[in-house]
PDB file of N, CA and C in Angstrom:
ATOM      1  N   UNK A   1      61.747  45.372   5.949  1.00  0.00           N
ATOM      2  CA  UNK A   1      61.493  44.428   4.895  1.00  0.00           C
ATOM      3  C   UNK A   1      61.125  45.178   3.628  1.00  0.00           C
ATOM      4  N   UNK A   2      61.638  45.043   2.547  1.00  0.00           N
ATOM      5  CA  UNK A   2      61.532  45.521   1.318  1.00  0.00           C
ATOM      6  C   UNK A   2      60.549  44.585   0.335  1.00  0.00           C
ATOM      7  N   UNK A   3      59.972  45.009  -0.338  1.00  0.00           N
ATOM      8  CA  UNK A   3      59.052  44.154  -1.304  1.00  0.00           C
ATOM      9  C   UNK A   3      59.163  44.774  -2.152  1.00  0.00           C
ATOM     10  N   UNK A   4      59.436  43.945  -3.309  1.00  0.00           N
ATOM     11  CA  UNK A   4      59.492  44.858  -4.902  1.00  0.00           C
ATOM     12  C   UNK A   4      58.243  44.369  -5.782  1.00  0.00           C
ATOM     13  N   UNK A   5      57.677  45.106  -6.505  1.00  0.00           N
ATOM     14  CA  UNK A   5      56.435  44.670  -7.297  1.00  0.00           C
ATOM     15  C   UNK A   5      56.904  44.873  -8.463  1.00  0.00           C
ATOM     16  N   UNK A   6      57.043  43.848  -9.562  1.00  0.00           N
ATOM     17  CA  UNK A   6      57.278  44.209 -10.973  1.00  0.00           C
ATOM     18  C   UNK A   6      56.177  44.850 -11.778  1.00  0.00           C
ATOM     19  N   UNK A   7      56.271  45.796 -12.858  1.00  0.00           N
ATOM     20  CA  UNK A   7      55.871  46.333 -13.656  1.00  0.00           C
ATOM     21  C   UNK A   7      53.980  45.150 -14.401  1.00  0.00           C
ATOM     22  N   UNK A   8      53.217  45.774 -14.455  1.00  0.00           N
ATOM     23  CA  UNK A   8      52.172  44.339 -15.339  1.00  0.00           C
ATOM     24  C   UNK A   8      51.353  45.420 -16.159  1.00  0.00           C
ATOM     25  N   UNK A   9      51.047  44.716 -16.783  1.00  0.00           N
ATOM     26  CA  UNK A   9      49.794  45.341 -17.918  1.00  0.00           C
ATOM     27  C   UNK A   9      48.541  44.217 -17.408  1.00  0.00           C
ATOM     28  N   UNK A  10      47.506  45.474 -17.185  1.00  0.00           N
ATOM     29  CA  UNK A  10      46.369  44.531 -16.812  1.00  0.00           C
ATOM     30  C   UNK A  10      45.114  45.257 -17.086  1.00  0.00           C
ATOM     31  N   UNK A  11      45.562  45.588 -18.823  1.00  0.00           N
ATOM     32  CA  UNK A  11      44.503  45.901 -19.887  1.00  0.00           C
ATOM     33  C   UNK A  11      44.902  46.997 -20.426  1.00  0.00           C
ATOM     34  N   UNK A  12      44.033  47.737 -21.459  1.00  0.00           N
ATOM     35  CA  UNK A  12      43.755  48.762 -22.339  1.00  0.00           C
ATOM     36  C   UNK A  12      42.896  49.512 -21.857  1.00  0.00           C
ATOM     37  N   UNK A  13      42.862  50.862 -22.456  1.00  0.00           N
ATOM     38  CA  UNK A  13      42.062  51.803 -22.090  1.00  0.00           C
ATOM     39  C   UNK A  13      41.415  51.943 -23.534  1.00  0.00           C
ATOM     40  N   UNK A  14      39.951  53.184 -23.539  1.00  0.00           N
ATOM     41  CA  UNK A  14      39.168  53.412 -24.260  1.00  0.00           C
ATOM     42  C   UNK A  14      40.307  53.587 -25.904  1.00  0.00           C
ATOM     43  N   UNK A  15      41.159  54.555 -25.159  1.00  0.00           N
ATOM     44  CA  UNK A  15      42.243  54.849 -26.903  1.00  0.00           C
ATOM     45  C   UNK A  15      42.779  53.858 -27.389  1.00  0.00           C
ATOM     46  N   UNK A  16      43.003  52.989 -26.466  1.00  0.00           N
ATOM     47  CA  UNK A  16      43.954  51.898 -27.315  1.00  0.00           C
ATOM     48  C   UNK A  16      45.509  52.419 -26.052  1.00  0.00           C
ATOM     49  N   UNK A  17      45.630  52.705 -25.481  1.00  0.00           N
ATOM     50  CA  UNK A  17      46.729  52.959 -24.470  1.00  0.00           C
ATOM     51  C   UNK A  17      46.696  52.267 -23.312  1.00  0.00           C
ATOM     52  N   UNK A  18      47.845  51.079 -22.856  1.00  0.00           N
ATOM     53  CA  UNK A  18      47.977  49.941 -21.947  1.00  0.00           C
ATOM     54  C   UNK A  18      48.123  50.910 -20.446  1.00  0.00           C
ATOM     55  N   UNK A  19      46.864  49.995 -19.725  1.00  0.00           N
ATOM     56  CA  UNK A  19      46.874  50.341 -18.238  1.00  0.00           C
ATOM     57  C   UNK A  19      47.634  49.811 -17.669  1.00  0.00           C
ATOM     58  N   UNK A  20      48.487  49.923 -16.969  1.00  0.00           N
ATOM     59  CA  UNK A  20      50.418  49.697 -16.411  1.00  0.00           C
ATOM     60  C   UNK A  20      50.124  49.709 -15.182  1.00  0.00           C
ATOM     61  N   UNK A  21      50.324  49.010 -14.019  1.00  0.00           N
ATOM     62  CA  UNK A  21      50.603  49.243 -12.915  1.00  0.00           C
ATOM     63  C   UNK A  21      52.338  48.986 -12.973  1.00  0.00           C
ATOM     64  N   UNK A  22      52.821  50.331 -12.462  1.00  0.00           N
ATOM     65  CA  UNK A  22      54.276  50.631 -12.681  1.00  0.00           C
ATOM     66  C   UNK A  22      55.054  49.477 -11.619  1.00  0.00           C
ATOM     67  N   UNK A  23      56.519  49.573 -11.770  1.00  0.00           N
ATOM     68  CA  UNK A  23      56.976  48.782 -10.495  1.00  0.00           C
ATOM     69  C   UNK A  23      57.279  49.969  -9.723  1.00  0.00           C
ATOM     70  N   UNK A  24      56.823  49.051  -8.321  1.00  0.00           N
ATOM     71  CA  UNK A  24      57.027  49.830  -7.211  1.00  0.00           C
ATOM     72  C   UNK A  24      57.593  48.462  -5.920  1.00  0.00           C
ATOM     73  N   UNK A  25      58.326  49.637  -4.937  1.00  0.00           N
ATOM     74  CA  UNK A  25      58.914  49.202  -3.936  1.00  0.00           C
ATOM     75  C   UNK A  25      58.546  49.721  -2.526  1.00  0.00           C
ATOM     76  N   UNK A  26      58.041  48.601  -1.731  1.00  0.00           N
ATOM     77  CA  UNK A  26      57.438  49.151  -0.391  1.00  0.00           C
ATOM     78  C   UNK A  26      58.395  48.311   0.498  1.00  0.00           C
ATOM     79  N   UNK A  27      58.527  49.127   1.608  1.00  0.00           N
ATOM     80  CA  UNK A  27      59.657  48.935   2.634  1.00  0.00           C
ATOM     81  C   UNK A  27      58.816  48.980   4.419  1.00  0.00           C
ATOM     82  N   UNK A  28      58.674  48.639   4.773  1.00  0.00           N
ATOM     83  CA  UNK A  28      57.960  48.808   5.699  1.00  0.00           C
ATOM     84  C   UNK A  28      58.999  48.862   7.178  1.00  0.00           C
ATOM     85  N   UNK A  29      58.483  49.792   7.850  1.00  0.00           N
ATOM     86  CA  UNK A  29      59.872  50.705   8.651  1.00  0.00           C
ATOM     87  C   UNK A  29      58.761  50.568  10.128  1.00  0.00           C
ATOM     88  N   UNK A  30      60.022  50.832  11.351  1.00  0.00           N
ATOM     89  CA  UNK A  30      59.743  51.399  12.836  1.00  0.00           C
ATOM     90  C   UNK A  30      59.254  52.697  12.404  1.00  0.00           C
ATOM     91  N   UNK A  31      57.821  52.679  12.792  1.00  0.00           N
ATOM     92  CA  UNK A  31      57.293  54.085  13.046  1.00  0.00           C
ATOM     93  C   UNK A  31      57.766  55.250  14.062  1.00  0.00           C
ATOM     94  N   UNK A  32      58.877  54.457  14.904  1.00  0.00           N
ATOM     95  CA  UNK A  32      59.740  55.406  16.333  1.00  0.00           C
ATOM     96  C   UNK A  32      60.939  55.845  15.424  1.00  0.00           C
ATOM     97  N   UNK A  33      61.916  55.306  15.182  1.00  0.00           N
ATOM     98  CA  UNK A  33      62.960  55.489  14.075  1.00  0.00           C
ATOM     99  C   UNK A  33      63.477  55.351  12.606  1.00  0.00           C
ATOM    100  N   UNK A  34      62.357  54.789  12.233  1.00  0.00           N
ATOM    101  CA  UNK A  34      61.881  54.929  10.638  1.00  0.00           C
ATOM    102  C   UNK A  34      63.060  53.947   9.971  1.00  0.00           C
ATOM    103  N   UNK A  35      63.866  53.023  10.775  1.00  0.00           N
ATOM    104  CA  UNK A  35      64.284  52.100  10.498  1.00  0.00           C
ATOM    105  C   UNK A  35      64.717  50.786   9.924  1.00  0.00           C
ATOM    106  N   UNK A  36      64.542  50.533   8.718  1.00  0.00           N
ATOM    107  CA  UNK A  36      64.003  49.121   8.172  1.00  0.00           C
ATOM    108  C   UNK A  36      63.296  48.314   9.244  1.00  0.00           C
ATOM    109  N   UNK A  37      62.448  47.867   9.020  1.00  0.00           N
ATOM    110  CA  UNK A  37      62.128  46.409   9.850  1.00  0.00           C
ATOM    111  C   UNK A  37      62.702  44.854   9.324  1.00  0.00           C
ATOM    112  N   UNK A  38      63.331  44.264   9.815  1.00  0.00           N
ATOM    113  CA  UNK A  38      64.070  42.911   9.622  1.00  0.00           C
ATOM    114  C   UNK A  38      62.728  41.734   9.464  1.00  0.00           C
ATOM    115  N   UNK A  39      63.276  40.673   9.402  1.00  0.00           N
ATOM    116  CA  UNK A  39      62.428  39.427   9.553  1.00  0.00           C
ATOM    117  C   UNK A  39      62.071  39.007  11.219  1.00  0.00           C
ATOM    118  N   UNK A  40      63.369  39.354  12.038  1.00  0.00           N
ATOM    119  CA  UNK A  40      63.326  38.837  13.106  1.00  0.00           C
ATOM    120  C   UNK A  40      62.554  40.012  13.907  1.00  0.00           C
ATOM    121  N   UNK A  41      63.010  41.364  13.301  1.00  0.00           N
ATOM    122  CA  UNK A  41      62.043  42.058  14.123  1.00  0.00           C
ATOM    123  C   UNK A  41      60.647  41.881  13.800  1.00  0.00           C
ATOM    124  N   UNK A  42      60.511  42.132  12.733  1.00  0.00           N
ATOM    125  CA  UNK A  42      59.179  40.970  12.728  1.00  0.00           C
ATOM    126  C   UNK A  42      58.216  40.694  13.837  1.00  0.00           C
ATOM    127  N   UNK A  43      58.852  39.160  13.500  1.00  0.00           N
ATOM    128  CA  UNK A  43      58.555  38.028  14.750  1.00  0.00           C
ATOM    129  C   UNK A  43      58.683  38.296  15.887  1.00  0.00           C
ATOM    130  N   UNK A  44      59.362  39.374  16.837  1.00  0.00           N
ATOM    131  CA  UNK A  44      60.006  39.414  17.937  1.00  0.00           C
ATOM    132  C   UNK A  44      58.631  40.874  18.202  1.00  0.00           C
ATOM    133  N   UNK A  45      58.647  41.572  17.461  1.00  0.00           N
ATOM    134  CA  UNK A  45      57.469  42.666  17.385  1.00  0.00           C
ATOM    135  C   UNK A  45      58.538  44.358  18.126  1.00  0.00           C
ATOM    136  N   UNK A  46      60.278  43.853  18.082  1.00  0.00           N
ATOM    137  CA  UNK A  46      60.701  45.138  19.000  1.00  0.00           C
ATOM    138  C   UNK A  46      62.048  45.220  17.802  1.00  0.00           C
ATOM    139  N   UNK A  47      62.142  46.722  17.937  1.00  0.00           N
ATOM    140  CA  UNK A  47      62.867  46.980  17.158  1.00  0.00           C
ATOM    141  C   UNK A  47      64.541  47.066  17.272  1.00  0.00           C
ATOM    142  N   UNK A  48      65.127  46.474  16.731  1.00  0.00           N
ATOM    143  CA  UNK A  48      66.679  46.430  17.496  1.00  0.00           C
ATOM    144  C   UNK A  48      67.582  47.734  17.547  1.00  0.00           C
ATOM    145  N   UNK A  49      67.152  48.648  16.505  1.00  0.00           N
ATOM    146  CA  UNK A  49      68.171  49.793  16.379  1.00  0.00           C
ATOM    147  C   UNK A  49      66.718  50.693  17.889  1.00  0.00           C
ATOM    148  N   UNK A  50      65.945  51.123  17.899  1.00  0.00           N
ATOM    149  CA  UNK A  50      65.765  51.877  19.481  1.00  0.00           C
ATOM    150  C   UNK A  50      64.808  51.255  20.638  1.00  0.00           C
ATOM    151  N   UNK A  51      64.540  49.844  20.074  1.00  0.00           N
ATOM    152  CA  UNK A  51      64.214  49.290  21.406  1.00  0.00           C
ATOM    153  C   UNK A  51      62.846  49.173  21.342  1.00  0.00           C
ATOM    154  N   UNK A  52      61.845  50.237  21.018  1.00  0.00           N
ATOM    155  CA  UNK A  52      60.922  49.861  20.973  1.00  0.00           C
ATOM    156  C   UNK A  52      59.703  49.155  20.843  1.00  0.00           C
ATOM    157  N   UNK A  53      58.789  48.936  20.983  1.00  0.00           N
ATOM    158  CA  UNK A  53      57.298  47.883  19.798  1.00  0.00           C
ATOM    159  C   UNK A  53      57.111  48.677  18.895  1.00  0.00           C
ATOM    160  N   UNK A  54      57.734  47.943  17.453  1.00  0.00           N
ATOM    161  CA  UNK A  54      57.636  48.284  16.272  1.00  0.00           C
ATOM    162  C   UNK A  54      56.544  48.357  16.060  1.00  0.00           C
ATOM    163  N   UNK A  55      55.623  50.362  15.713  1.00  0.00           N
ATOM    164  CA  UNK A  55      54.549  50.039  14.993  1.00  0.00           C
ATOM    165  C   UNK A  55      54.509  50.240  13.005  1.00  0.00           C
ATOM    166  N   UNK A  56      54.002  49.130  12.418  1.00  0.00           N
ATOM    167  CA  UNK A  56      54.483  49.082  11.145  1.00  0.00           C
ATOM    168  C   UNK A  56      54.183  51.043  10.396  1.00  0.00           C
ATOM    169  N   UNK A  57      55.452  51.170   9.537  1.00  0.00           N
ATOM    170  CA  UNK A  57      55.078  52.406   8.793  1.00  0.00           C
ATOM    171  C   UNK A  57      55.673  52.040   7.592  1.00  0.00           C
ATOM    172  N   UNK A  58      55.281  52.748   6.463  1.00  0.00           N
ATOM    173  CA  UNK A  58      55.934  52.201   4.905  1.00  0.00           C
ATOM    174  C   UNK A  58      56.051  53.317   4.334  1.00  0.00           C
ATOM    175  N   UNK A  59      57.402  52.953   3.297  1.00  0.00           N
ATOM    176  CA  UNK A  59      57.630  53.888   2.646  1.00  0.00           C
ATOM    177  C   UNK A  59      57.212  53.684   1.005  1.00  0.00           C
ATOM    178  N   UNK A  60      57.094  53.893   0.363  1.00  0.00           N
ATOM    179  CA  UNK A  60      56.651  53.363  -1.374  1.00  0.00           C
ATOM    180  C   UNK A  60      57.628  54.353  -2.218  1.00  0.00           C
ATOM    181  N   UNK A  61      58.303  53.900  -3.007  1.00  0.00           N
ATOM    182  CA  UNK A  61      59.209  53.686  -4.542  1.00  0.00           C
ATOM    183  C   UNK A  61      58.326  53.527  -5.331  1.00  0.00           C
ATOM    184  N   UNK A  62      57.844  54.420  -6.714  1.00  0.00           N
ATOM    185  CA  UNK A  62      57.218  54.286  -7.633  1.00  0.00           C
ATOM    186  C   UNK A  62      58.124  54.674  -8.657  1.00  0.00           C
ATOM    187  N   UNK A  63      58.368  53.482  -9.453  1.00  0.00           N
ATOM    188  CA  UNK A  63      59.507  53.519 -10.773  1.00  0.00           C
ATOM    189  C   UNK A  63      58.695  54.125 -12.330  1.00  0.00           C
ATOM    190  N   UNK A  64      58.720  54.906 -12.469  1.00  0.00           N
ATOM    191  CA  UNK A  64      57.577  55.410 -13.869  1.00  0.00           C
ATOM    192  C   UNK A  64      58.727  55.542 -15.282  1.00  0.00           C
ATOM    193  N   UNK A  65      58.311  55.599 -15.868  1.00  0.00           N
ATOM    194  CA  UNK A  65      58.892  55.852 -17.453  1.00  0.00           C
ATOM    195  C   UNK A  65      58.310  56.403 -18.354  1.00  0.00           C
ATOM    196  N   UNK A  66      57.878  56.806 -19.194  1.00  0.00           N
ATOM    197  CA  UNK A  66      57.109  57.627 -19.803  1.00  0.00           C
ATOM    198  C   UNK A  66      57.138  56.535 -21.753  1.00  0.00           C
ATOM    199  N   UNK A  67      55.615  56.965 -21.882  1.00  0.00           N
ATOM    200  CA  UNK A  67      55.484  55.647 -23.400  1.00  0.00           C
ATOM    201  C   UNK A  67      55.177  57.169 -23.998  1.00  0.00           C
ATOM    202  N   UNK A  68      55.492  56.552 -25.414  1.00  0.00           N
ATOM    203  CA  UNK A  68      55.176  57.328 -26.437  1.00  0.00           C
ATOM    204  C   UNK A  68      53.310  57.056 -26.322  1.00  0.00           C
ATOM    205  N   UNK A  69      53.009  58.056 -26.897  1.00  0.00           N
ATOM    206  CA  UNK A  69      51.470  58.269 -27.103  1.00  0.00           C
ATOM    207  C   UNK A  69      51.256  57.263 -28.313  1.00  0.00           C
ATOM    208  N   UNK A  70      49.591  56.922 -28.509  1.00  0.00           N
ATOM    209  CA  UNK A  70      49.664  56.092 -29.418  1.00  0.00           C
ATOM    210  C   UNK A  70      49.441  57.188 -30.674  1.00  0.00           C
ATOM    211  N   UNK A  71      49.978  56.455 -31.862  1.00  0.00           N
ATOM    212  CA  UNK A  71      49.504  56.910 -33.541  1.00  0.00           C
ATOM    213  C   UNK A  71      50.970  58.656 -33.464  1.00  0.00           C
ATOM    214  N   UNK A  72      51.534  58.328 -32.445  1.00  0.00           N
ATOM    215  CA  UNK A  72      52.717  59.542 -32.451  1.00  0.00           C
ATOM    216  C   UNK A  72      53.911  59.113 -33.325  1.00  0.00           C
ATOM    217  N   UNK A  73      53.899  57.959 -33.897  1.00  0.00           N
ATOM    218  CA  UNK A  73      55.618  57.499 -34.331  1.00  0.00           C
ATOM    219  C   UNK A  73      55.142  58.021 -35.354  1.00  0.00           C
ATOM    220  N   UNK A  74      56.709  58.494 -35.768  1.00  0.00           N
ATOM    221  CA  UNK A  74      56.993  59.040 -37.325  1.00  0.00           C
ATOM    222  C   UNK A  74      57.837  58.142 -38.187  1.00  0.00           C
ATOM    223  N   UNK A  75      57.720  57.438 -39.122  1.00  0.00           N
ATOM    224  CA  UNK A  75      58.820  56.359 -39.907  1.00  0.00           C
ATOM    225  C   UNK A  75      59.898  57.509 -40.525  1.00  0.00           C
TER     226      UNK A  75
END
């Protein structure tokens, strides 16, 4: 199962520079074969590609970009 988190601003810092929690993507996988986990595996708690009891493991995607600094623009 994949979950995507969009990008938020959830404030300013002391300079005047926005605190960003970036977007990121968590995937949560068979800890036996590192596998996606489905919906049904899920519910079912066994994993279809090796059989096992899926124990949950995740992977995380952190999307970054880089801001100009503040008071840096030149006209």
């Amino acid at each position: 199962m994949l979950t995507t988190v969009e990008p938020q601003i959830i404030g300013t810092n002391e300079d005047g520079s926005l605190k960003i929690i970036p977007r990121h993507e968590i995937e949560v996988l068979c800890a036996a074969c590192r596998d996606p986990v489905s919906e049904q595996e899920e519910q079912t708690g066994i994993c279809t590609s090796c059989g096992q009891p899926w124990q949950p493991a995740q992977s995380t995607a952190v999307h970054v970009t880089s801001t100009p600094m503040v008071g840096t623009a030149r006209v």
